[in-house]
Each structure stands twice: as structure tokens, then as C-alpha cells.
Protein backbone atom coordinates (compact mmCIF):
# COMPACT_ATOMS: atom_id res chain seq x y z
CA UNK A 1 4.46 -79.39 44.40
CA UNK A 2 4.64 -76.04 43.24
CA UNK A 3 8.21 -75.82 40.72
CA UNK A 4 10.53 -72.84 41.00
CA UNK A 5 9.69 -69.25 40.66
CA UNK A 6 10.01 -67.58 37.44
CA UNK A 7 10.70 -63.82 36.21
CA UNK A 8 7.30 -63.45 35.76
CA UNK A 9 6.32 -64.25 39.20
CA UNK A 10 9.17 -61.90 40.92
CA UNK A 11 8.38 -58.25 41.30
CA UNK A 12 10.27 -56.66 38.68
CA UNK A 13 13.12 -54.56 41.17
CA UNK A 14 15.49 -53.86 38.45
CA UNK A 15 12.75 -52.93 36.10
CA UNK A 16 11.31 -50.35 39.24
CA UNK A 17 14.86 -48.84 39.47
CA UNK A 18 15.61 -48.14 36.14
CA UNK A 19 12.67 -46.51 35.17
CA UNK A 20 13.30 -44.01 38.29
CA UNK A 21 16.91 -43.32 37.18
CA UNK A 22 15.73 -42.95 33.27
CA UNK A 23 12.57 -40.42 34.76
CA UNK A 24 15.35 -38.77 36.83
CA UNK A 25 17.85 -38.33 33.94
CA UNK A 26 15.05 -36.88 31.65
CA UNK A 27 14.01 -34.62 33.66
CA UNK A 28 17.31 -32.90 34.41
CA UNK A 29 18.85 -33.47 31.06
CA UNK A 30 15.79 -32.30 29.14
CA UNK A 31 14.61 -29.62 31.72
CA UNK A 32 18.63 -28.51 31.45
CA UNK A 33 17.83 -27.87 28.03
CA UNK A 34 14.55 -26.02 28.46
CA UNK A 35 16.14 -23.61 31.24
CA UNK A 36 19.19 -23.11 28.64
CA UNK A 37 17.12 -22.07 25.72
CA UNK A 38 14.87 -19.93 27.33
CA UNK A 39 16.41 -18.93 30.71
CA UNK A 40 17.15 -15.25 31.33
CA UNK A 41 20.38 -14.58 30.83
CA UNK A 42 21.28 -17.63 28.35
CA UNK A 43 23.71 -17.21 25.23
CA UNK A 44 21.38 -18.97 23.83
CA UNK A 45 18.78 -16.35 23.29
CA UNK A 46 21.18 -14.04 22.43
CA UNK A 47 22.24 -16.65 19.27
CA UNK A 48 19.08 -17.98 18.84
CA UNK A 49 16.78 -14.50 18.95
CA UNK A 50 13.75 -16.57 17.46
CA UNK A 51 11.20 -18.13 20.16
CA UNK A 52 10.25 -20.48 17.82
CA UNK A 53 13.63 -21.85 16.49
CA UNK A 54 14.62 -22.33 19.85
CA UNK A 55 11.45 -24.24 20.62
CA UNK A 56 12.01 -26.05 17.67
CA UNK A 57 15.41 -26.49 18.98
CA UNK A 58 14.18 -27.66 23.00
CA UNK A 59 11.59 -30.34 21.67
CA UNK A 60 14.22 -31.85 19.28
CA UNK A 61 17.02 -32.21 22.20
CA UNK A 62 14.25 -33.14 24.25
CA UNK A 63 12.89 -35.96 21.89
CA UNK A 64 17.08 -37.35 21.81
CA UNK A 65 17.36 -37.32 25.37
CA UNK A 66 14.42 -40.07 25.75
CA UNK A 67 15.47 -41.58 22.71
CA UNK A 68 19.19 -42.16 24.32
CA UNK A 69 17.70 -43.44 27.49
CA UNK A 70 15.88 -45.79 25.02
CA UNK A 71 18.65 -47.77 24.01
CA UNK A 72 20.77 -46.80 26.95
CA UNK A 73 21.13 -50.39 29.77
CA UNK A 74 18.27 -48.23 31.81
CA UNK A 75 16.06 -48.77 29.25
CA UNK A 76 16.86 -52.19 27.71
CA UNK A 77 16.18 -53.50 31.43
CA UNK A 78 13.08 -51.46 32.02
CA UNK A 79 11.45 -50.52 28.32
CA UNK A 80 12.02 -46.81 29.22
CA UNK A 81 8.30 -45.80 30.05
CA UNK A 82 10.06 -42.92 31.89
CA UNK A 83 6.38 -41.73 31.52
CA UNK A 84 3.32 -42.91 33.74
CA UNK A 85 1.14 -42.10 30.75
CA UNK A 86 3.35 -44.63 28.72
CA UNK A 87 2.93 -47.31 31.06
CA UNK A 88 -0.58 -46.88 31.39
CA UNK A 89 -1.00 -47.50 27.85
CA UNK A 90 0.58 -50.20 27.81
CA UNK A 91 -1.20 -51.83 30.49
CA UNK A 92 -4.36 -50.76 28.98
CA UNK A 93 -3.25 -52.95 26.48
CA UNK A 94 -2.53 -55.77 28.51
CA UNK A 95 0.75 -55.39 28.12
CA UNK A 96 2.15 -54.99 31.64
CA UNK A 97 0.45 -56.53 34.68
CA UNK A 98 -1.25 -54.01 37.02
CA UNK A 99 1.38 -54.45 40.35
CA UNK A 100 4.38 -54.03 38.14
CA UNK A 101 1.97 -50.77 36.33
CA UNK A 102 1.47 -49.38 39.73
CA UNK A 103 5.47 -50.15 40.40
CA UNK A 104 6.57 -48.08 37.43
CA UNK A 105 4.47 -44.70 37.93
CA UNK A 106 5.64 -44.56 41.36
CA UNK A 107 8.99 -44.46 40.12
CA UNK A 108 8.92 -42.17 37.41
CA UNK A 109 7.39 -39.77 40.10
CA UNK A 110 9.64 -40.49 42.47
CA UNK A 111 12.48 -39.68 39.50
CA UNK A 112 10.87 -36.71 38.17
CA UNK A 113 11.15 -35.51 41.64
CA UNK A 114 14.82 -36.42 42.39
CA UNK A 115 15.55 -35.36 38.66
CA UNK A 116 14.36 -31.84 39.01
CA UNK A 117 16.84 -31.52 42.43
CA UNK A 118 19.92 -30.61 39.78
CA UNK A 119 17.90 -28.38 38.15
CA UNK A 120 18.82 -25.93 41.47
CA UNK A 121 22.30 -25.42 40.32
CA UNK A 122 20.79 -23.08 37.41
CA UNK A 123 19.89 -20.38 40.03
CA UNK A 124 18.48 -17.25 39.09
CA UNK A 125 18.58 -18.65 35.15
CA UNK A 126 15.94 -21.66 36.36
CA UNK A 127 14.15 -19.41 38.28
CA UNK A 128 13.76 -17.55 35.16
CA UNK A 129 11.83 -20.16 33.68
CA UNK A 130 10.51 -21.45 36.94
CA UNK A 131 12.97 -24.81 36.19
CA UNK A 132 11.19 -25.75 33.20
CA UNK A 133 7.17 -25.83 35.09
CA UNK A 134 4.29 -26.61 32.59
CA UNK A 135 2.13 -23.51 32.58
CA UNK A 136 -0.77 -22.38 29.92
CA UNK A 137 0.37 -19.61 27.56
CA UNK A 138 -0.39 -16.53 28.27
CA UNK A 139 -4.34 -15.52 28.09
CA UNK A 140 -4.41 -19.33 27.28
CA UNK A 141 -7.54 -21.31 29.32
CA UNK A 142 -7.16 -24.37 31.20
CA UNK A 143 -9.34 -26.16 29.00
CA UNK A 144 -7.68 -25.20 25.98
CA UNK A 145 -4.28 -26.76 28.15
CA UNK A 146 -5.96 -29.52 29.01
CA UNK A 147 -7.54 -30.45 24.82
CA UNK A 148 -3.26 -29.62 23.88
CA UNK A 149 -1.78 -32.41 26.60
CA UNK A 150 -4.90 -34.85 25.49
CA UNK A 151 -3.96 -33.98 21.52
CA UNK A 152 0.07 -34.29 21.86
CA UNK A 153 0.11 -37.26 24.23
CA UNK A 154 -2.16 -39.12 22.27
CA UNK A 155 -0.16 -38.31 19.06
CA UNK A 156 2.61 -39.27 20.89
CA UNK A 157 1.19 -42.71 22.32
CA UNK A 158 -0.78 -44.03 19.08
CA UNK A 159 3.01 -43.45 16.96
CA UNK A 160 4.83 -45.09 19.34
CA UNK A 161 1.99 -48.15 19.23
CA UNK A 162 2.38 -47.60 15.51
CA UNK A 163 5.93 -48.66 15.46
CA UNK A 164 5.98 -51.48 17.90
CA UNK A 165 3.57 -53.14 16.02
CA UNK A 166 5.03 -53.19 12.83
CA UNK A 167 8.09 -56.07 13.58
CA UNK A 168 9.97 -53.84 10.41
CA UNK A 169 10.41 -50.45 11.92
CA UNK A 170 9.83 -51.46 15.60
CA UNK A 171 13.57 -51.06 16.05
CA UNK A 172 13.69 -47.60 15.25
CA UNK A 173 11.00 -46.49 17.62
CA UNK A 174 13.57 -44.25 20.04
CA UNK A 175 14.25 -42.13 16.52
CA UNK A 176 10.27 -41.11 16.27
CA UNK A 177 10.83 -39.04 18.96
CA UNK A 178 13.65 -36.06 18.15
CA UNK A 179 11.45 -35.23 15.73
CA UNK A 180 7.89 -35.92 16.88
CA UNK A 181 8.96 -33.56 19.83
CA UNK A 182 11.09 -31.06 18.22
CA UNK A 183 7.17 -30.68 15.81
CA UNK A 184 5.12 -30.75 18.92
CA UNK A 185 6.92 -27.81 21.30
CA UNK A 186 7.40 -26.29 18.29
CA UNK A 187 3.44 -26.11 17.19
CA UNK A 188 1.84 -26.43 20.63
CA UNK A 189 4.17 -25.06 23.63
CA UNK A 190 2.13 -21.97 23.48
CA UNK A 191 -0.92 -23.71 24.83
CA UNK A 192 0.12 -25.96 27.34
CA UNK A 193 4.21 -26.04 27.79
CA UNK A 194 4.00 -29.63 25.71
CA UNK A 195 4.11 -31.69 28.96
CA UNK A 196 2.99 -35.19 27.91
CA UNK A 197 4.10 -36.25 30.88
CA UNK A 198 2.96 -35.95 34.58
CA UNK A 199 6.46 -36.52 36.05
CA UNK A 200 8.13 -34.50 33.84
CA UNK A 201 5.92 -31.81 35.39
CA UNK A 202 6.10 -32.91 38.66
CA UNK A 203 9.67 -32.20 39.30
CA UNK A 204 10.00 -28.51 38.46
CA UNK A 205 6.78 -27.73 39.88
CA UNK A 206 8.09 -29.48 43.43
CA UNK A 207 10.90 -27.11 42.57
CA UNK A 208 9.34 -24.15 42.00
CA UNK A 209 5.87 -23.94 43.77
CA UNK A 210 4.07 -23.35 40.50
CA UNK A 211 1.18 -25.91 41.20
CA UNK A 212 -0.84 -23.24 38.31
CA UNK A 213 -4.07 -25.90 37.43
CA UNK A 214 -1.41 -28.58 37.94
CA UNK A 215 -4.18 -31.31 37.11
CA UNK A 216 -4.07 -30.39 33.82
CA UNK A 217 -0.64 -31.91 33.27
CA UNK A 218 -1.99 -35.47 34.80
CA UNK A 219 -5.45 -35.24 33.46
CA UNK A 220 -4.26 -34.62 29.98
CA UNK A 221 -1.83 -36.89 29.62
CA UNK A 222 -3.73 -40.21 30.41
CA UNK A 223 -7.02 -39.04 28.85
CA UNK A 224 -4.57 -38.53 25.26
CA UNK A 225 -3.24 -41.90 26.50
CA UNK A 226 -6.17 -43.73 27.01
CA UNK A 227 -7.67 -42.95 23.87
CA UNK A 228 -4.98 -43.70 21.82
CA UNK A 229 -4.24 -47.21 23.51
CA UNK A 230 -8.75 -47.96 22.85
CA UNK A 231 -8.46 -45.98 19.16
CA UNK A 232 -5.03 -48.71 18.23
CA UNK A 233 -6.37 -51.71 19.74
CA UNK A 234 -9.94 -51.16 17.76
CA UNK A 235 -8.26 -49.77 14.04
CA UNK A 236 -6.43 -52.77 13.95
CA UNK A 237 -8.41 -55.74 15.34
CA UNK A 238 -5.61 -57.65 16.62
CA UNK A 239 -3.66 -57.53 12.82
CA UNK A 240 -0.57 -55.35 14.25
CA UNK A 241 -0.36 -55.78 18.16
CA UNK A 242 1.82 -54.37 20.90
CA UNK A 243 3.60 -57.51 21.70
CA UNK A 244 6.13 -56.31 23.94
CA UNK A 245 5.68 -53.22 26.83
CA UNK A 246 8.96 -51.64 25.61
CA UNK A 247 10.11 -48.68 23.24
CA UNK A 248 13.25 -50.35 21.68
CA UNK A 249 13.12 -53.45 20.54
CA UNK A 250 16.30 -56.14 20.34
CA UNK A 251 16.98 -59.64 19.77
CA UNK A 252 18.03 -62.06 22.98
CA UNK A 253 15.97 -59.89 25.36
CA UNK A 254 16.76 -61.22 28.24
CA UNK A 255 13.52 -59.64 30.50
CA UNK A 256 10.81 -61.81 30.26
CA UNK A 257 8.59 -59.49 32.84
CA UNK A 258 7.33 -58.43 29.41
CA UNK A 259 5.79 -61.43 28.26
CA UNK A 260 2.91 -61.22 30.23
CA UNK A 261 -0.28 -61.08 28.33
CA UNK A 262 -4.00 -60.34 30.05
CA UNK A 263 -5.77 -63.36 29.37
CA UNK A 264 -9.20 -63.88 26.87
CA UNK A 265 -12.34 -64.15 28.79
CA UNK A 266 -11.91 -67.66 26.36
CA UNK A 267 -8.78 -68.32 28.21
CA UNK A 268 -9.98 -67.69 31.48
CA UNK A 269 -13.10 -69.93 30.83
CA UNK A 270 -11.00 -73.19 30.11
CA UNK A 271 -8.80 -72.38 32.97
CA UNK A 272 -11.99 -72.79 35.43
CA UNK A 273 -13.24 -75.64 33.67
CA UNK A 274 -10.48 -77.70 34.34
């Protein structure tokens, strides 16, 4: 007789919901901040004349707003993926099984879509800045876009593996990013808009209509992904291993969901043995 069901064999609701409401709050919080530093019109630009300090400036707000959903309740019950190229990495990694995977993306889409909705109220000022779309630069080739959204999400992706392996500094994961982002917009913006993210571009381009070599921002993003999960896994031969598919780390976590690990081939073996 089969004995009662367990967290790990219920679909992960809770889980599904908070990563939309984390995508949705990133999207207009950060995107907010985008449209305020660059929109036309914005005191901003009139106090900050540099484009560069204020990129600095949009990339390190940015990097604090996913670092507060981080720690926030949204993202001690979820992990705060609020990124599909996040999740796939970690289920790459075995980390996350593939329903729950496929549960997650479709949620951060479906949040960078309801997220980008507030982004209206900015009017003519979002317009502007067509609410904070991912375009190339100027004169700047898709494949160029495309090499900066492989090269920032995998920088992004093989840190944050960095730090949840180590058990000493895995706790301060959420502050890598304030300043991993506020570096990245900063030096690479000018290529690709510094997506990382295929829901964060989803949204405003829903918004706006600016669809401009859109695959670029999902193509990118899980090839940097991808090769950052394979290029961690291989450096460290199992030494320093995700163990967890979450960016902050706390004692008494109370969702197991994450426990999950794909099994060996070894494993599976003495399963059908028995």
C-alpha cells in the first residue's frame, strides 16, 4: 500500500506562483528604473548628463531589485529563478525536476508579461525608451547581440553556481548581483541592452511591438546558460556542487521540492535490479 504523498510528489503551486509574482515585480521595478534613467523627459538625465554613469547606475538598481526579491517570502518559497535561463540551469544540473522546470518558465513569462502592464503608466516617458525593450546598439549586428546575451548570461549563471557551491559564501549570493549588473549594463548595454533574461524582454516588447530579432534575447540567454551549467559541472568534478535549486540560502528551509536530485545511471541500475 502506497504511504502518503510527500512535497516532492505534489506539483509545486506555491513555488509556480511566486516565481510569477517575483518575474512580475522585476520587471516593473527594474524596467521602472530603466525608463527613469533614460526616458525622455527624466530629471534624471538632466542630473545624471553621463550615459554611462547612469548605466552604471540602471544595472546596479537593477542587480538590488532581484537581490531583494531574493530574500523577500517570494523567493524563500520559490528560489527566485525569476529567470527561465536560471531555471534551466539548474535543471541542467539536475537540480529541479523537468515538470516543475517547465512550471517555472511559464510563469516567469507569464510575469514578465503582467509585470510590463505598469510600465503603461510612464506614457510618453516609456515610450521614449520603448518601456525598457532589448534592442542591439546602434549599427550593432545581431550576431554580435546574440555573442553579448551568451557572454553576460553565462557570466552571470557560472557566479551564481560559484556561490551556491561554496556552503561559506552561499548566503550572500543575492549581493553578487548589484554589482555584477551595475558592471555588465555598464560594459555591454551598447551591444545587446544586457537582457539575460527572456522574460525580462518579453514584457516590454508585448508592450511596445518592438519584436527587433527578438530571438536573440531567448537564444542568448540559454546558450550563455547552458554552457555555464556543462563548463561548472565539468571544472569541478562533483568537489563543489549545486545542492540546492535556489539563490539564497537559509537554515530550516522548509521547501523540500528542492531536494530532488536526477539519479546516477548507477542508481537507476540497482533500482531495476531489485
Amino acid at each position: 500500500m502506497p504511504g502518503p504523498r510527500t512535497s516532492q510528489s505534489r506539483y509545486p503551486w506555491s513555488h509556480i506562483a511566486a516565481e510569477f509574482g517575483g518575474t512580475a515585480i522585476l520587471v516593473a521595478v527594474g524596467l521602472s528604473v530603466v525608463i527613469l534613467d533614460f526616458g525622455v523627459g527624466s530629471p534624471v538625465v538632466g542630473l545624471l548628463p553621463g550615459a554611462g554613469v547612469r548605466r552604471l547606475l540602471t544595472g546596479f538598481l537593477f542587480g538590488c531589485t532581484g537581490a531583494l526579491i531574493a530574500v523577500s517570502p517570494l523567493g524563500r518559497i520559490s528560489g527566485a529563478h525569476i529567470n527561465p535561463a536560471v531555471t534551466w540551469a539548474f535543471w541542467l544540473s539536475g537540480k529541479l525536476r523537468g515538470p516543475h522546470a517547465a512550471g517555472y518558465v511559464l510563469a516567469q513569462l507569464a510575469g514578465g508579461a503582467a509585470g510590463a502592464l505598469p510600465l503603461l503608466l510612464w506614457r510618453g516617458m516609456g515610450a521614449s525608451v520603448e518601456f525598457g525593450a532589448t534592442t542591439p546598439g546602434p549599427g550593432v549586428a545581431a550576431w554580435a547581440a546574440l555573442l553579448g546575451e551568451i557572454g553576460t548570461t553565462f557570466t552571470m549563471v557560472y557566479l551564481l553556481f560559484f556561490f551556491v557551491s561554496h556552503r561559506r559564501i552561499r548566503s550572500f549570493t543575492p549581493l553578487l548581483f548589484p554589482f555584477l549588473y551595475a558592471a555588465m549594463v555598464f560594459l555591454e548595454a551598447g551591444v545587446s541592452g544586457t537582457s539575460t533574461n527572456p522574460a525580462r524582454s518579453l514584457g516590454p516588447a508585448l508592450i511596445s511591438g518592438d519584436w527587433e530579432v527578438f530571438w536573440v534575447y531567448c537564444a542568448g540567454p540559454l546558450l550563455g546558460a547552458l554552457i555555464a551549467a556543462g563548463l561548472h559541472s565539468r571544472r569541478w568534478l562533483g568537489l563543489l556542487e549545486v545542492e540546492v535549486a535556489k539563490l539564497y540560502h537559509f537554515e530550516h528551509d522548509p521547501h523540500r521540492v528542492f531536494r530532488w536530485q536526477r539519479p546516477s545511471a548507477a542508481a537507476a541500475r540497482r533500482r531495476g535490479s531489485r
